[in-house]
Protein backbone atom coordinates (compact mmCIF):
# COMPACT_ATOMS: atom_id res chain seq x y z
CA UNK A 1 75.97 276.86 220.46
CA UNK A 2 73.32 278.62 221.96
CA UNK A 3 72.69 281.55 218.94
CA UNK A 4 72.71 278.63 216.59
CA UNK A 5 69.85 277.33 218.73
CA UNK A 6 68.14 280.55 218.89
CA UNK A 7 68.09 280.75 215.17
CA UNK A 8 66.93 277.44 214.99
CA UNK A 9 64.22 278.12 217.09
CA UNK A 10 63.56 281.14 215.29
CA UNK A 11 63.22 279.27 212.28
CA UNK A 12 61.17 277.13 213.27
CA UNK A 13 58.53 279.26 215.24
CA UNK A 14 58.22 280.56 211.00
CA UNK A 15 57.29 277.11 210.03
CA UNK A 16 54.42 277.26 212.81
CA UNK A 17 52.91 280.80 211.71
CA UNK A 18 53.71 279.94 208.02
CA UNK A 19 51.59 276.30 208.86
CA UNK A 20 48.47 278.17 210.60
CA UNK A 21 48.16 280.22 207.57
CA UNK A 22 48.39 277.34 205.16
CA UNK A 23 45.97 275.66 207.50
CA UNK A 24 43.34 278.34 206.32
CA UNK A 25 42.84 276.77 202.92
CA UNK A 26 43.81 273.53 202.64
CA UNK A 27 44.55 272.00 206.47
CA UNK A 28 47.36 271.21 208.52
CA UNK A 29 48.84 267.57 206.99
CA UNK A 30 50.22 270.11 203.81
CA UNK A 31 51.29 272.96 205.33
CA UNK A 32 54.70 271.19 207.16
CA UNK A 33 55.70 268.21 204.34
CA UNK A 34 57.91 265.93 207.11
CA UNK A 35 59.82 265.09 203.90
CA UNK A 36 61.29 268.36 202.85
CA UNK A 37 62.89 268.80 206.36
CA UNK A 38 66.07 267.15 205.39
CA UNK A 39 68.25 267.52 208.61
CA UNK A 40 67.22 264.98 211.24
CA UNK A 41 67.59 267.28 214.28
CA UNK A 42 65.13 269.72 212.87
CA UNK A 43 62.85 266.84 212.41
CA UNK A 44 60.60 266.88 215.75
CA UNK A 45 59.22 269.78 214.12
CA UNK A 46 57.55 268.00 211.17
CA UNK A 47 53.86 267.79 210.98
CA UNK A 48 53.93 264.46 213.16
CA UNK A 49 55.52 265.96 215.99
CA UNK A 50 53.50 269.22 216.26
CA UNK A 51 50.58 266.98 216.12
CA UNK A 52 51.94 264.32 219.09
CA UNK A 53 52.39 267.28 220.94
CA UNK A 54 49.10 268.92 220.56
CA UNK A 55 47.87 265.46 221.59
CA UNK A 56 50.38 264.69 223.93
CA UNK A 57 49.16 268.37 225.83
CA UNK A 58 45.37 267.19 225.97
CA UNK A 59 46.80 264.23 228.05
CA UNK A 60 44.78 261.70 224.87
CA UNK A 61 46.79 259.51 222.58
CA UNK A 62 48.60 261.33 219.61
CA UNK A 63 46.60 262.16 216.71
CA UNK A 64 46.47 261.30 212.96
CA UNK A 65 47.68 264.20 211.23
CA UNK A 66 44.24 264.73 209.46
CA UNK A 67 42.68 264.84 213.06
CA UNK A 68 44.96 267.43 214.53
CA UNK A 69 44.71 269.75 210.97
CA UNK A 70 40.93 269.67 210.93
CA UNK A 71 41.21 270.99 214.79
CA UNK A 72 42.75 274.00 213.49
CA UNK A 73 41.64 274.23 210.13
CA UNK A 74 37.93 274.65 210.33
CA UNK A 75 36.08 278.21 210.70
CA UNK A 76 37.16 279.47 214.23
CA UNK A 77 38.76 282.09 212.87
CA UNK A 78 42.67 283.10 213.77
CA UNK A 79 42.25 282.82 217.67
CA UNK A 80 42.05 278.89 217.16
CA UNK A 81 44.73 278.77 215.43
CA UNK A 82 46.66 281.09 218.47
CA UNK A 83 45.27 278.77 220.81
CA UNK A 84 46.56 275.71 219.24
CA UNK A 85 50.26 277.40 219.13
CA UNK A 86 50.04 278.17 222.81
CA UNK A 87 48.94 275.16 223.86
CA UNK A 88 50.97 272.80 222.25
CA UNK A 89 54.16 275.00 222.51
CA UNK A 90 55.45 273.76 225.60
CA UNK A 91 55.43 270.31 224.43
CA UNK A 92 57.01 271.61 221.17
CA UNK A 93 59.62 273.27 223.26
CA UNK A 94 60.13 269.99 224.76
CA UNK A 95 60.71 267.87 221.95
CA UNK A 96 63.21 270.58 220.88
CA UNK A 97 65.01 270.06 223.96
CA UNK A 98 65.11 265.99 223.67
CA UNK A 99 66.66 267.13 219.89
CA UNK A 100 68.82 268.90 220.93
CA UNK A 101 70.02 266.13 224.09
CA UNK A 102 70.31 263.63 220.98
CA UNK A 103 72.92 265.73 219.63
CA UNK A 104 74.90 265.12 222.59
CA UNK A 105 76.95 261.69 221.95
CA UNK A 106 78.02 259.45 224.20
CA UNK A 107 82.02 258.86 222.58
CA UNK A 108 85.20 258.93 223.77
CA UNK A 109 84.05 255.91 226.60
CA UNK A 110 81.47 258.08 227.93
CA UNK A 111 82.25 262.13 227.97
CA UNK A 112 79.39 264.24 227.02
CA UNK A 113 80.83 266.09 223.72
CA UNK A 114 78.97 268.50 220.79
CA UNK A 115 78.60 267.80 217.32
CA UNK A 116 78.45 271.16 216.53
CA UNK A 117 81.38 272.85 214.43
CA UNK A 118 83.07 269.55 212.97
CA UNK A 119 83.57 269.66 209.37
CA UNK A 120 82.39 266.65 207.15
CA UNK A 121 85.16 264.72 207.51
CA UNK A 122 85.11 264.21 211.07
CA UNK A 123 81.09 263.48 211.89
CA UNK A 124 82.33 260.04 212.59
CA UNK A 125 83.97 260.66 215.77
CA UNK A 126 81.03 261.36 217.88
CA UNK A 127 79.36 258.30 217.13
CA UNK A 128 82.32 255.92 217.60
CA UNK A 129 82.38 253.25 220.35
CA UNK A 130 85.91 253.74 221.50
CA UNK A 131 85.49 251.27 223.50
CA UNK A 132 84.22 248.50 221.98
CA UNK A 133 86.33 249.73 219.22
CA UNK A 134 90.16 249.31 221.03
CA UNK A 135 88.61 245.75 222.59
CA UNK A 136 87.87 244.44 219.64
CA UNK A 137 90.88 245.37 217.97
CA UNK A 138 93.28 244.11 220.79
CA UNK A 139 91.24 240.84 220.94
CA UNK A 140 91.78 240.27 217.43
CA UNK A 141 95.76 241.02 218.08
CA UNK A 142 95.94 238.49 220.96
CA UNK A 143 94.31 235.87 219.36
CA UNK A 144 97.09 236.64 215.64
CA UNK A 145 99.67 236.25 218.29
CA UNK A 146 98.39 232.62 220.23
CA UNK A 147 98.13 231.17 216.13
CA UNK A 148 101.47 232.21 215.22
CA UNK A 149 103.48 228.95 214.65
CA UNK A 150 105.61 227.02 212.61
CA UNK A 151 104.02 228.16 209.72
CA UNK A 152 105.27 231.73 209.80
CA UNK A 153 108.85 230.64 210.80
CA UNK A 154 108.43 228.97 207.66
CA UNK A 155 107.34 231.52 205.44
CA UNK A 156 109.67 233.97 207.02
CA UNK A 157 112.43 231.51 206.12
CA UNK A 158 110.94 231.97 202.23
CA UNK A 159 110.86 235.38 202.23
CA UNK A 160 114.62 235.61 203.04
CA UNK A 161 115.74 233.16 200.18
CA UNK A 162 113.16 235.40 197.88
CA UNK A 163 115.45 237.82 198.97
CA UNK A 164 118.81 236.32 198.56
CA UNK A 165 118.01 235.18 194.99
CA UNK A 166 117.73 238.88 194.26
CA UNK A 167 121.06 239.30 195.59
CA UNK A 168 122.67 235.78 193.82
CA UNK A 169 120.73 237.45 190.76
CA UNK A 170 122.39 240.97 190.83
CA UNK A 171 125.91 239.84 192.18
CA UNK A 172 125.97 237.42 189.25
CA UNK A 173 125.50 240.09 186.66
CA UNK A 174 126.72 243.16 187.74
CA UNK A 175 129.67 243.03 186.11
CA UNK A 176 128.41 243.19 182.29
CA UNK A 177 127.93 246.84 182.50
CA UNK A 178 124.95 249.17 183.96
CA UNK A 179 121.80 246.73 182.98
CA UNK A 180 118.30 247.08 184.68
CA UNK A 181 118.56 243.11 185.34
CA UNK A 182 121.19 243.62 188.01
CA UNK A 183 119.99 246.74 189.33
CA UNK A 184 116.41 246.07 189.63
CA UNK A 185 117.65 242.79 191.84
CA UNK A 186 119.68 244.30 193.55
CA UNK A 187 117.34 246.93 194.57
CA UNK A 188 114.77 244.30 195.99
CA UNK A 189 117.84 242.86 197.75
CA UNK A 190 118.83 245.52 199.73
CA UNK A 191 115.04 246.74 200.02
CA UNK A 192 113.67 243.15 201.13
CA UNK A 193 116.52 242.58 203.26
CA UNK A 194 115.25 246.44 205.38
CA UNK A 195 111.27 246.04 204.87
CA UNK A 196 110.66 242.56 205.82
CA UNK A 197 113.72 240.97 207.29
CA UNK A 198 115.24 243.70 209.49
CA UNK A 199 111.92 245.78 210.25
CA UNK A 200 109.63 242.45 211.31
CA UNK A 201 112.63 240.73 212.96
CA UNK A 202 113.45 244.18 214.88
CA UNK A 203 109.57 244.75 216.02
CA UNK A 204 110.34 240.99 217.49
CA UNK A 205 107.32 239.53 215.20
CA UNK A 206 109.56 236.25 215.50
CA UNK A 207 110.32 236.08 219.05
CA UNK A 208 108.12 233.23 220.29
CA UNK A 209 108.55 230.80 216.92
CA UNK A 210 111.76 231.58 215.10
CA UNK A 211 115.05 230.26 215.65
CA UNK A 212 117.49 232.77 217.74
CA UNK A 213 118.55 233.93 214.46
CA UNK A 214 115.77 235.93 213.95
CA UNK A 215 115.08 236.90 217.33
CA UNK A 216 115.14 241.06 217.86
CA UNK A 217 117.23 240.62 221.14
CA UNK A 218 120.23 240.44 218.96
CA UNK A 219 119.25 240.32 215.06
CA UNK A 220 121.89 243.07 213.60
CA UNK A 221 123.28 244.19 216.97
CA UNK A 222 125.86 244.81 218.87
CA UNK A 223 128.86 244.07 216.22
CA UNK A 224 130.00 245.35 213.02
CA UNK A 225 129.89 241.32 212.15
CA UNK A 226 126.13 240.84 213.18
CA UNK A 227 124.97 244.37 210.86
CA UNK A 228 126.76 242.73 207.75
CA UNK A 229 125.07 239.13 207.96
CA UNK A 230 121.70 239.94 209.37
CA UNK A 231 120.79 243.85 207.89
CA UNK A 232 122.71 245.76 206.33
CA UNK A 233 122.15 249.16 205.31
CA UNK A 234 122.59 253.20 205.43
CA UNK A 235 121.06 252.93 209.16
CA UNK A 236 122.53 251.91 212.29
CA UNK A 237 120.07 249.21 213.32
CA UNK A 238 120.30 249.91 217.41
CA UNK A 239 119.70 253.72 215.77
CA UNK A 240 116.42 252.50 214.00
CA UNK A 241 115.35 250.56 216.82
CA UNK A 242 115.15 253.62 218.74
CA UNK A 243 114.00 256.33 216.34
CA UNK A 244 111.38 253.66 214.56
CA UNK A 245 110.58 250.75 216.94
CA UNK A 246 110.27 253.24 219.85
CA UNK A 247 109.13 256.63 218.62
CA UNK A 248 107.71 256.33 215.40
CA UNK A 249 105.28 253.73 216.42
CA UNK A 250 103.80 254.86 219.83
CA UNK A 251 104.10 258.63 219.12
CA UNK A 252 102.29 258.03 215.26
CA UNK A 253 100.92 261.06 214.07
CA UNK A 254 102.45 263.64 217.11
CA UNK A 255 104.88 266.56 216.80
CA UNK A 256 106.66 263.79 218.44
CA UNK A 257 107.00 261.24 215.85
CA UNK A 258 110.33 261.88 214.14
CA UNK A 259 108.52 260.47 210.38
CA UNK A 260 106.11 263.05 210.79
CA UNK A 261 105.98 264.46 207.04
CA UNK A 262 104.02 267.54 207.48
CA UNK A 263 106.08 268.24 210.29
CA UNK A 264 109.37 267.78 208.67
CA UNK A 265 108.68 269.61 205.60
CA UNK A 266 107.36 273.08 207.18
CA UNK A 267 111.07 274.93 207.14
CA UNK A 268 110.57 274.34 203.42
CA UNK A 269 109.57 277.94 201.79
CA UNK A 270 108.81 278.79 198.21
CA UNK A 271 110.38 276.03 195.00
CA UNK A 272 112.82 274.61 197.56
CA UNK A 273 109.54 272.44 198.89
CA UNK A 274 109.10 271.54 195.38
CA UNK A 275 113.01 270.81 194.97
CA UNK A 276 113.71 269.52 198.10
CA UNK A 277 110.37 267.13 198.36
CA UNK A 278 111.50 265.47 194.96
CA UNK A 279 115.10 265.30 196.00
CA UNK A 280 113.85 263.33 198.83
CA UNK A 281 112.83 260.60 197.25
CA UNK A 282 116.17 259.65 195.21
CA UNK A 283 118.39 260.12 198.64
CA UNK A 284 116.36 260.07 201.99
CA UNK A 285 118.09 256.64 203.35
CA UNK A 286 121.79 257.94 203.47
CA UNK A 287 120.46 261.90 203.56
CA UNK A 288 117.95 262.01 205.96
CA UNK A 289 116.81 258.75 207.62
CA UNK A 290 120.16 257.69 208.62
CA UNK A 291 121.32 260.63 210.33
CA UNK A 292 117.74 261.37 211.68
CA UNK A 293 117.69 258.01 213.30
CA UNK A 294 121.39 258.39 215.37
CA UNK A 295 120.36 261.58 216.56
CA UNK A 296 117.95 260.06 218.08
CA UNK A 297 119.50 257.01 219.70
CA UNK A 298 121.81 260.19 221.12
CA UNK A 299 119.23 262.27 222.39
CA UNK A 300 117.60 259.02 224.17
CA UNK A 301 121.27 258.40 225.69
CA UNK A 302 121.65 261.72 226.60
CA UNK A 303 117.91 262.04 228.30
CA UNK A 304 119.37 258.64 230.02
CA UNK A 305 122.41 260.70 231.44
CA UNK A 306 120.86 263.88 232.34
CA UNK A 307 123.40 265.45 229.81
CA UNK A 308 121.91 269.23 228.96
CA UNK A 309 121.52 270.01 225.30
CA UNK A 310 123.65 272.53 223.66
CA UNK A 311 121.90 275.78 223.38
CA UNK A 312 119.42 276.17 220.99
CA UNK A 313 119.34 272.72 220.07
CA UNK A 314 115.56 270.79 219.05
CA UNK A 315 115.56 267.41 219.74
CA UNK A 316 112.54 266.85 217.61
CA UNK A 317 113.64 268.84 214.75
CA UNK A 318 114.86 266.32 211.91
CA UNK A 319 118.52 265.94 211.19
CA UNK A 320 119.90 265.57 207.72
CA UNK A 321 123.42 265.08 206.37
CA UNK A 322 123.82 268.31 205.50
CA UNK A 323 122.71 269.70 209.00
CA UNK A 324 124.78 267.20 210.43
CA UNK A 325 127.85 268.90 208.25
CA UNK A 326 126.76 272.17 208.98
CA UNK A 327 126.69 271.57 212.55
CA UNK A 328 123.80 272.05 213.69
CA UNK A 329 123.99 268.95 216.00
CA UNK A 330 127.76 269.60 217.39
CA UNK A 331 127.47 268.17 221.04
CA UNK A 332 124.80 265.83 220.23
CA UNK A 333 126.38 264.02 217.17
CA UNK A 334 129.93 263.75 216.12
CA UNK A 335 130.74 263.87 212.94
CA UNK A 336 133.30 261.78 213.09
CA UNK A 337 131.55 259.03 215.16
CA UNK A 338 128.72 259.15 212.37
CA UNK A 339 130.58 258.85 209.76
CA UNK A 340 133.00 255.93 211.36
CA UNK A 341 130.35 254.03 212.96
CA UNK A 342 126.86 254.40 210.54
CA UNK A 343 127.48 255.46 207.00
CA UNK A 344 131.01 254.81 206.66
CA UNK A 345 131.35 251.25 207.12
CA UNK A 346 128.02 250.71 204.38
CA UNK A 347 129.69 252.60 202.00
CA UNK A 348 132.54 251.15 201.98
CA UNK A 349 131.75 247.22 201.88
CA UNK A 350 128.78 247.50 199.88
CA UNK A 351 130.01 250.11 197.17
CA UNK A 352 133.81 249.15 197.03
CA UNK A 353 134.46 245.28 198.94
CA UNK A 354 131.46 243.80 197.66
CA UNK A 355 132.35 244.44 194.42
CA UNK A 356 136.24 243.62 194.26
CA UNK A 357 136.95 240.02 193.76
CA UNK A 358 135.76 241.35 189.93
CA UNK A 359 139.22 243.09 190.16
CA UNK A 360 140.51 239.94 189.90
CA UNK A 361 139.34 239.25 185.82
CA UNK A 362 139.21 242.65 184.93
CA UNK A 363 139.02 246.53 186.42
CA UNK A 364 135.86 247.10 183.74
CA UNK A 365 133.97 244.78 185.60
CA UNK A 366 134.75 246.03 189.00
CA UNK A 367 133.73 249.25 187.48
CA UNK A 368 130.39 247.74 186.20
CA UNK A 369 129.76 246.28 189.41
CA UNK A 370 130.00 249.57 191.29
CA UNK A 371 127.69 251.36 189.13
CA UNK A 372 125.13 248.91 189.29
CA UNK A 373 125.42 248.98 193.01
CA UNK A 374 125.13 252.83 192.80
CA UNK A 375 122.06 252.88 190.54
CA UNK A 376 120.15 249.89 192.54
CA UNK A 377 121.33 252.08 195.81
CA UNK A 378 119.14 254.87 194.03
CA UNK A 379 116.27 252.56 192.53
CA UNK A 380 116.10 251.61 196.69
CA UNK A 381 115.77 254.59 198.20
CA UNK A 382 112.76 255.28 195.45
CA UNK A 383 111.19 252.00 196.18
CA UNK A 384 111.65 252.53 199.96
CA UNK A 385 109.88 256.31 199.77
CA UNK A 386 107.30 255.61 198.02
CA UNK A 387 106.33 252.39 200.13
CA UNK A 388 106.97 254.05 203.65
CA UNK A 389 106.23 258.14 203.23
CA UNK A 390 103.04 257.73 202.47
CA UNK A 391 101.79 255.31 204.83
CA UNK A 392 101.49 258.29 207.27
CA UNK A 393 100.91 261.34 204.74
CA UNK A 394 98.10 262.72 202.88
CA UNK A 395 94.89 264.69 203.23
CA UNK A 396 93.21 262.36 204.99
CA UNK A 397 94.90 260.98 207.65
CA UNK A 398 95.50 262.42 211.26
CA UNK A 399 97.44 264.65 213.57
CA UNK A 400 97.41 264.56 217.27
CA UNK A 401 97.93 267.07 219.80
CA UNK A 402 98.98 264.74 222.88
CA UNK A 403 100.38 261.64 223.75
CA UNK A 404 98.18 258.43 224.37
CA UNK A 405 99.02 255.18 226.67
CA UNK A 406 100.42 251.98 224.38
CA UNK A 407 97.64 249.27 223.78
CA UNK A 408 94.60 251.81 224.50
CA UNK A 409 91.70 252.44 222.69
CA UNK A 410 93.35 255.46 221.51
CA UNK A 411 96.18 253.44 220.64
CA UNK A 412 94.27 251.65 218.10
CA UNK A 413 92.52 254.09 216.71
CA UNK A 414 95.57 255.79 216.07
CA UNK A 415 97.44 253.22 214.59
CA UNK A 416 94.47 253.13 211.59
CA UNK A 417 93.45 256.64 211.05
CA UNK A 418 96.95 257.81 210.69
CA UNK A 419 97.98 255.24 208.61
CA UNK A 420 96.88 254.25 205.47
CA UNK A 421 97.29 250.69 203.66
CA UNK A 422 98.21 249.90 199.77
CA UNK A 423 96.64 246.78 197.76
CA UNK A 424 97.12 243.94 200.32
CA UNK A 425 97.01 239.79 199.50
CA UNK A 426 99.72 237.58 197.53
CA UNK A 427 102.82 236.85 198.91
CA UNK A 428 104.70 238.49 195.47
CA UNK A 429 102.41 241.42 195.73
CA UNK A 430 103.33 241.59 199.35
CA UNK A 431 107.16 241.12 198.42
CA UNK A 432 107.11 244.27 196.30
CA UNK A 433 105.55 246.18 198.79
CA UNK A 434 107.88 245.68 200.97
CA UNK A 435 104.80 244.26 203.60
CA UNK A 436 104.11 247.58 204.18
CA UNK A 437 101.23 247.49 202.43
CA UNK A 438 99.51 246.68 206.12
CA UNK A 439 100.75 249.67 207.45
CA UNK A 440 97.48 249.77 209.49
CA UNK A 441 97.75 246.52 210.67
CA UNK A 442 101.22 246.83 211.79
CA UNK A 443 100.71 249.53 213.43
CA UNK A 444 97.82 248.14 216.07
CA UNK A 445 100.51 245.11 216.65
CA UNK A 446 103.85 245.76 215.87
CA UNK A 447 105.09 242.43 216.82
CA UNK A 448 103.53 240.41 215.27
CA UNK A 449 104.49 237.78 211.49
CA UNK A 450 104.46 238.82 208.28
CA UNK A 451 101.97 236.42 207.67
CA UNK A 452 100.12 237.38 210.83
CA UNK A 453 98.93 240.49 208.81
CA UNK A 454 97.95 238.87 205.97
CA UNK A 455 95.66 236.52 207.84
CA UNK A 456 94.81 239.58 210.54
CA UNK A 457 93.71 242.10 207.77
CA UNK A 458 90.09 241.44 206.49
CA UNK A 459 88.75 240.92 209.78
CA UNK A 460 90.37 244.65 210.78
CA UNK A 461 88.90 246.06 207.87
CA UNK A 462 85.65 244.64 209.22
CA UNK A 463 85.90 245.92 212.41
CA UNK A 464 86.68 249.46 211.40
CA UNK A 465 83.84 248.86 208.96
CA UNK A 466 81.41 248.03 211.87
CA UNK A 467 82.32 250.69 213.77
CA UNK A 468 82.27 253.48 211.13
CA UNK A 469 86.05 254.18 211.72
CA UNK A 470 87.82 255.16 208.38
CA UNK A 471 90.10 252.02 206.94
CA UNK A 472 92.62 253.75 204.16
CA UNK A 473 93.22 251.69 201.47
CA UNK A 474 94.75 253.05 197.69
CA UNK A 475 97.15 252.41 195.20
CA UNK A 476 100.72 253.21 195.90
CA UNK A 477 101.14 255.77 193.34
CA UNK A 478 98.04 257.36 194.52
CA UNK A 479 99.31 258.18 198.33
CA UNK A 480 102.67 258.90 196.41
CA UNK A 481 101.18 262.39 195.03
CA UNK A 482 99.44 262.67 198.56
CA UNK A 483 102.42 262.76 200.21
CA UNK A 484 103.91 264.90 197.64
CA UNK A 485 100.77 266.90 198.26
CA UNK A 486 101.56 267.24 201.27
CA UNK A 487 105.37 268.31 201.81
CA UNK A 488 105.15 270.71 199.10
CA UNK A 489 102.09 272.37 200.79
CA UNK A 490 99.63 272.07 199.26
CA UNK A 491 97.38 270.00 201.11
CA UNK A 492 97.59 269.60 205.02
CA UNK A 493 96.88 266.61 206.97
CA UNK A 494 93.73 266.79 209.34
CA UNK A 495 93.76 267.54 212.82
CA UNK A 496 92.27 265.44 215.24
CA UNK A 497 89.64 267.55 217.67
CA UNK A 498 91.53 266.89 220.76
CA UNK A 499 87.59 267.56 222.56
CA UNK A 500 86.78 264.28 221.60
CA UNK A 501 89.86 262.35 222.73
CA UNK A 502 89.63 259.71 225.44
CA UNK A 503 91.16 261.41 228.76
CA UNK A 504 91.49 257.68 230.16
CA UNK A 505 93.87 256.97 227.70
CA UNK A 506 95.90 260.38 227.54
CA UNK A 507 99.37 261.02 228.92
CA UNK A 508 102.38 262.59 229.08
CA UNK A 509 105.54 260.81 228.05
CA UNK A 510 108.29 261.19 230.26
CA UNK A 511 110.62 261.67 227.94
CA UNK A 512 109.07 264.80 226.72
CA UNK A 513 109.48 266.05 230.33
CA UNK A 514 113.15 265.31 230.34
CA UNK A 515 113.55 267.11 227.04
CA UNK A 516 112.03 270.15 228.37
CA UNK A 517 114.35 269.96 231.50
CA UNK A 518 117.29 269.59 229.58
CA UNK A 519 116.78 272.46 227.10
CA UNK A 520 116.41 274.40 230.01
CA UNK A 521 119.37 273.70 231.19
């Protein structure tokens, strides 16, 4: 900081002598052009503020700039022109001084912190209002949640037949052979049924005005019954609840966060990030996220229990199925109770039940059937990467080095610079997004309607807008090869300066603490 200043000064002392040489021939208001300075905090240097300060050291009103130039342009001789540095250098030091002070922001709800050293990107962050920011932001929640009503009961209840026409449409024709009709509906079935249904019923956006079908105390839980009629899919949904509801949205963007991409992807060395980062995308339900997700759940029963880990076990390392095989999770996750409890029972009814009453007029159509529901399985776990992964992956979104407090200014700012929006508006365009095209908005409020985020998102976008926070909003395909960017390594996800976070709204999770004690152990 202070040999940057130097130089500064430096630099500018060159000006001065450069000026009272200038001012020889042809006066003072031509030597220092205000207009060619181009950075503002070398500004109080300018012609105009040499001259206040000349005046401003003769105790008179500041001068025009002709004035002050023909008081040390005329015929004196050099000495005048020496005089006229010494005298109005203290006031020049001064005003290099207040500069310098106006550097210093006022962020972060009121630390002192340097704009010095911050690359491009980031010269936003010492100007924001955190403050006024995170109020704003939770106002605007609060008052989402007082409207919600009958009306998004209602248009929750559309949204699920949307869905179950996919799946009358699909079941119907799945047995006439592999044909794009009855896998493409099926697809949206099974996706529609996770995205909307099961994730916006789970965050309990349809606690206060749904009927107790769709409340989140019990939607998908507790039986093998409940999981078939309310969401069914490769993930155990008290699993989910845990490694999404829980971690994944108040730990977004932290080593913590178990959907962290970056994170995930860094064991990957030489073409097996390539391989394994396209591979991804055809399999991650049933290969990663539903293994990933009942580690979890274990790991928060086991924190619950005081139960050490086995040696050399990471909690926050992902699992995938073929870790799981490998065992690299014996002690926290049984094989057999995986396979019995959370993938088994999917694969079987959906791939090989669902399909036989087609036994019944022919074997060729119960084969049909099953490799429709294979290929739509496959067409679903594309549509579900490319509309989740990169809400929270790419170039320009952010990485945090602690833990902040739920609901905090932090919180919120969080929730939109790590998260990153695709074309929002129309309930069909909505529908093939899966509603995660408000990632941000979900994010700031997970509980709150489908429809809720529809209504809440312009005036979010306006916020951020007002307070010169970035709002992330691209095509699909777009944060696709950002994410892709990023697991294969070739971009890396920005870092947030953890200088400029708000202390008020830092802490440590208690459940990192109890991990720490029991890998100890």
């Amino acid at each position: 900081f202070w040999s940057g200043s130097l130089l500064i000064m430096a630099w500018r002392l060159a000006w001065l002598l450069l000026a009272l040489r200038c001012s020889f021939a042809r006066g003072f208001s031509t030597a220092l052009p205000s207009s060619s300075i181009s950075d503002p905090a070398l500004r109080p240097l300018s012609r105009q503020a040499v001259a206040a300060a000349w005046s401003q050291r003769e105790g008179a009103q500041p001068m025009a700039v002709g004035s002050f130039a023909g008081s040390i342009g005329g015929s004196s001789g050099m000495s005048r022109h020496l005089a006229a540095l010494a005298m109005a250098l203290p006031a020049i030091l001064a005003s290099r001084r207040r500069a310098i002070r106006a550097i210093s922001r006022r962020a972060r709800g009121g630390q002192e912190v340097q704009s010095y050293g911050l690359p491009a990107t980031d010269r936003w962050i010492p100007d924001l209002d955190l403050e006024g920011f995170g109020k704003e932001v939770k106002q605007l929640g609060e008052r989402l949640k007082r409207e919600q009503g009958k009306e998004d009961s209602e248009h929750l209840q559309s949204m699920v037949m949307w869905s179950r026409a996919c799946a009358v449409l699909g079941l119907s024709t799945m047995w006439m052979g592999p044909n794009p009709v009855s896998v493409v509906a099926l697809a949206l079935w099974t996706h529609s049924a996770w995205t909307m249904v099961g994730h916006h019923v789970g965050h309990g956006g349809y606690n206060r005005d749904a009927s107790d079908d769709y409340n989140s105390r019990g939607f998908a839980l507790g039986s093998l019954y409940r999981r078939v009629v309310d969401w069914f899919d490769w993930m155990l949904p008290e699993a989910w609840n845990v490694e999404h509801n829980q971690l994944h949205h108040y730990r977004l963007g932290e080593d913590a966060d178990p959907d962290l991409l970056e994170r995930n992807s860094e064991t990957w060395t030489g073409t097996e990030r390539t391989v394994m980062s396209i591979v991804s995308i055809f399999l991650w339900k049933w290969g990663y996220y539903a293994s990933n997700t009942y580690k979890e759940m274990k790991v928060a029963e086991m924190q619950r229990s005081g139960k050490p880990f086995p040696p050399g076990f990471d909690p926050k390392a992902p699992l995938t199925l073929s870790e799981l095989l490998k065992g690299q999770a014996d002690g926290v996750v049984s094989k057999g109770d995986f396979f019995l409890n959370v993938i088994g029972p999917y694969a079987f009814v959906h791939f090989l039940l669902l399909p036989a009453p087609l036994l019944l007029l022919s074997p060729a159509f119960y084969l049909s059937g099953v490799v429709n529901l294979l290929l739509a399985d496959i067409l679903s776990n594309i549509h579900g990467y490319i509309v989740v992964v990169p809400n929270h992956a790419g170039s320009d979104l952010y990485r945090f080095s602690r833990g902040c407090k739920p609901k905090s200014p932090t919180f919120y700012l969080r929730a939109v610079v790590s998260s990153a929006n695709f074309p929002t508006g129309g309930d069909f365009n909505d529908f093939m997004h899966g509603w995660l095209n408000y990632q941000i908005e979900h994010h700031c409020w997970p509980d709150l309607s489908m429809l809720a985020y529809q209504r809440g998102q312009p005036e979010l976008e306006a916020i951020c807008k007002k307070y010169g926070v970035p709002y992330i909003q691209e095509n699909v395909f777009i944060r696709t090869a950002k994410a892709l960017s990023i697991s294969m390594g070739q971009s890396n996800m920005r870092v947030y300066p953890d200088q400029y976070e708000r202390e008020q709204d830092m802490m440590k999770w208690s459940s990192d603490v109890k991990q720490q004690e029991l890998m100890a152990a």
